[in-house]
Structure formats: C-alpha cells, structure tokens
Protein backbone atom coordinates (compact mmCIF):
# COMPACT_ATOMS: atom_id res chain seq x y z
CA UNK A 1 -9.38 7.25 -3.74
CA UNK A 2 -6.25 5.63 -4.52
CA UNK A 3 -5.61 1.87 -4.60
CA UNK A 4 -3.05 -0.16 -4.00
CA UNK A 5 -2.47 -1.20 -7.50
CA UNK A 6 1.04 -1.70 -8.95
CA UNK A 7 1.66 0.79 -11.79
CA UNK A 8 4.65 0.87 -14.38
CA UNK A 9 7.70 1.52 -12.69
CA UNK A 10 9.01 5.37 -12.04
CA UNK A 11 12.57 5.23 -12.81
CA UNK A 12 14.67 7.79 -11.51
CA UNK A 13 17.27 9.64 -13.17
CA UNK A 14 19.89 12.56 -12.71
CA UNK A 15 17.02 14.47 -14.00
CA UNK A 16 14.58 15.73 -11.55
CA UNK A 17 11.43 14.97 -11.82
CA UNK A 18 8.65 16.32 -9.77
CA UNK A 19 5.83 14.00 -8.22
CA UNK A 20 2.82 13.56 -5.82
CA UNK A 21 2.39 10.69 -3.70
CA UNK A 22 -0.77 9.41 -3.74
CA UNK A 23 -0.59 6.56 -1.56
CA UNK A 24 0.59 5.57 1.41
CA UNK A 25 3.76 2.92 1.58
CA UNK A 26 2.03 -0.79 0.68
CA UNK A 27 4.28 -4.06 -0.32
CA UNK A 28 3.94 -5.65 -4.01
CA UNK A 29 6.09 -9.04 -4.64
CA UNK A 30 8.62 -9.10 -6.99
CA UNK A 31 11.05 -11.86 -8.22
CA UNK A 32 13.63 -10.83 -5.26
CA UNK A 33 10.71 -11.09 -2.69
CA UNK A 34 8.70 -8.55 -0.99
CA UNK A 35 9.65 -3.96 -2.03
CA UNK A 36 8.24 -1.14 -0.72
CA UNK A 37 6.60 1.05 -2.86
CA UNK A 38 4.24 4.36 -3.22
CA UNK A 39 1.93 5.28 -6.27
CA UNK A 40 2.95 8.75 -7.75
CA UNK A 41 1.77 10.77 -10.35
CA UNK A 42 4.45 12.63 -11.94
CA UNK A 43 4.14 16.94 -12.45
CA UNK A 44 4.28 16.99 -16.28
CA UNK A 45 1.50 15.95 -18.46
CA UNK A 46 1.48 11.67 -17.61
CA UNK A 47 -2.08 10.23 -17.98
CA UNK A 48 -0.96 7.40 -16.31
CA UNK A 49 0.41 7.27 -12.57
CA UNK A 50 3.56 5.37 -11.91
CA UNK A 51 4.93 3.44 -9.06
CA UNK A 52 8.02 4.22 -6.86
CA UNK A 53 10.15 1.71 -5.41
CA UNK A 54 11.14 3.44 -1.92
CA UNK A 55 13.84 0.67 0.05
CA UNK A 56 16.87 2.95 -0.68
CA UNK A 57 17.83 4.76 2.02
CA UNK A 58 18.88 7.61 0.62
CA UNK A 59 15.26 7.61 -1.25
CA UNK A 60 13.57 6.76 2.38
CA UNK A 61 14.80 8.78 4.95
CA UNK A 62 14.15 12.26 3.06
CA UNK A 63 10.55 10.80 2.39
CA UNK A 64 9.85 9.66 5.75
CA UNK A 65 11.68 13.18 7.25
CA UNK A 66 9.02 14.85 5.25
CA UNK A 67 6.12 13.32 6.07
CA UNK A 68 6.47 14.10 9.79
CA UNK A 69 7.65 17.67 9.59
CA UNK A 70 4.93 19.03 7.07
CA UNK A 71 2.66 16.25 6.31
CA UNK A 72 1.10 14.95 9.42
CA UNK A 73 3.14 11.50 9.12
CA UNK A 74 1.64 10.65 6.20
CA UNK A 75 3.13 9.98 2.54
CA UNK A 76 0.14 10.52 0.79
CA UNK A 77 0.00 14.37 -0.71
CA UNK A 78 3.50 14.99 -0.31
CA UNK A 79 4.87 17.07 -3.23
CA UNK A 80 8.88 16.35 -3.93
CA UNK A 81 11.62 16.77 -6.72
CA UNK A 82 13.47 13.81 -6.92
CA UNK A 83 16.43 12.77 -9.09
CA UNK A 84 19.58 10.48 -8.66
CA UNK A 85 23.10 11.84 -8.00
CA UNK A 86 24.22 10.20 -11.40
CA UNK A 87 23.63 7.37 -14.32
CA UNK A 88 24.66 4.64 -12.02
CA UNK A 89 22.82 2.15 -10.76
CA UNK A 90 23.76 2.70 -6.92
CA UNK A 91 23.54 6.50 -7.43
CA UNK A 92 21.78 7.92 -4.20
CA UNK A 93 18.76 9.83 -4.69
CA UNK A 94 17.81 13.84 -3.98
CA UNK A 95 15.31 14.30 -2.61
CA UNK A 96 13.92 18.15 -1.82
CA UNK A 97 10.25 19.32 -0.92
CA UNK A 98 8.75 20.70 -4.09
CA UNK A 99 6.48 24.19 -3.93
C-alpha cells in the first residue's frame, strides 16, 4: 500500500509522459505553504516513484473529470498521458486517459 510520502518532484514537460496514480490527493508543506499533490509512478522503466503537484487547474479538472467517469471517484489507479502545452512556466497541461 501506498503512503503518503513526498517523492522527488515529477516535472512536466511538452513531452508526454505516461503515469499511474498511486495515491489519493494528500497535502505536503512547502516554502509557499500548503500544495496538493499525488504519488505517481511514471510508464517507462523509473525505480523510483515521483510526486505530482496537482493545484493547476488545467492539471486538476481533467484529473478530477476522470476519476468520476471511469474510476469510481477515486485518483488512485488512474492511468493518464500528461504533458504541458509548451516550455513555459504557465504552460497549461494535457491531460488524456491513457490505454
């Protein structure tokens, strides 16, 4: 089972990537205050899991859309291809159901 443990960071690029969630959404501090975050392990060949910061709402809704339509409301097991729209920091993310 899964813990709430904070993992290295997941950052998210324009290229997709394709994860698992294994956790449900939990809150870590960080030096701007409280985040929102999931554990994931990523599709390709990463010993270690990572963790996801999900606040953005462009990174959120999708997730959370998800969850309820094919996951019973829940995060954990969901199987998505995420990436971001470009290099920028603001870039919104993509978010599609993977296989």
């Amino acid at each position: 089972m899964e813990t709430n443990e904070r993992h290295d960071t997941l950052r998210v690029t324009p290229e997709r990537v394709t994860i698992s969630i294994l956790t449900e959404p939990f809150v870590i501090h960080t030096y701007k205050g409280y985040a929102a975050v999931v554990n994931v392990k990523l599709e390709k060949d990463e010993p270690e899991d990572k963790t996801l910061f999900i606040a953005p709402k462009s990174l959120a809704d999708p997730l959370k859309e998800l969850s309820e339509t094919t996951n019973d409301n829940k995060m954990t097991g969901l199987h998505v291809a995420i990436k971001k729209e470009s290099n920028d920091r603001f870039a919104r993310y993509v978010v599609e159901k993977a296989g």
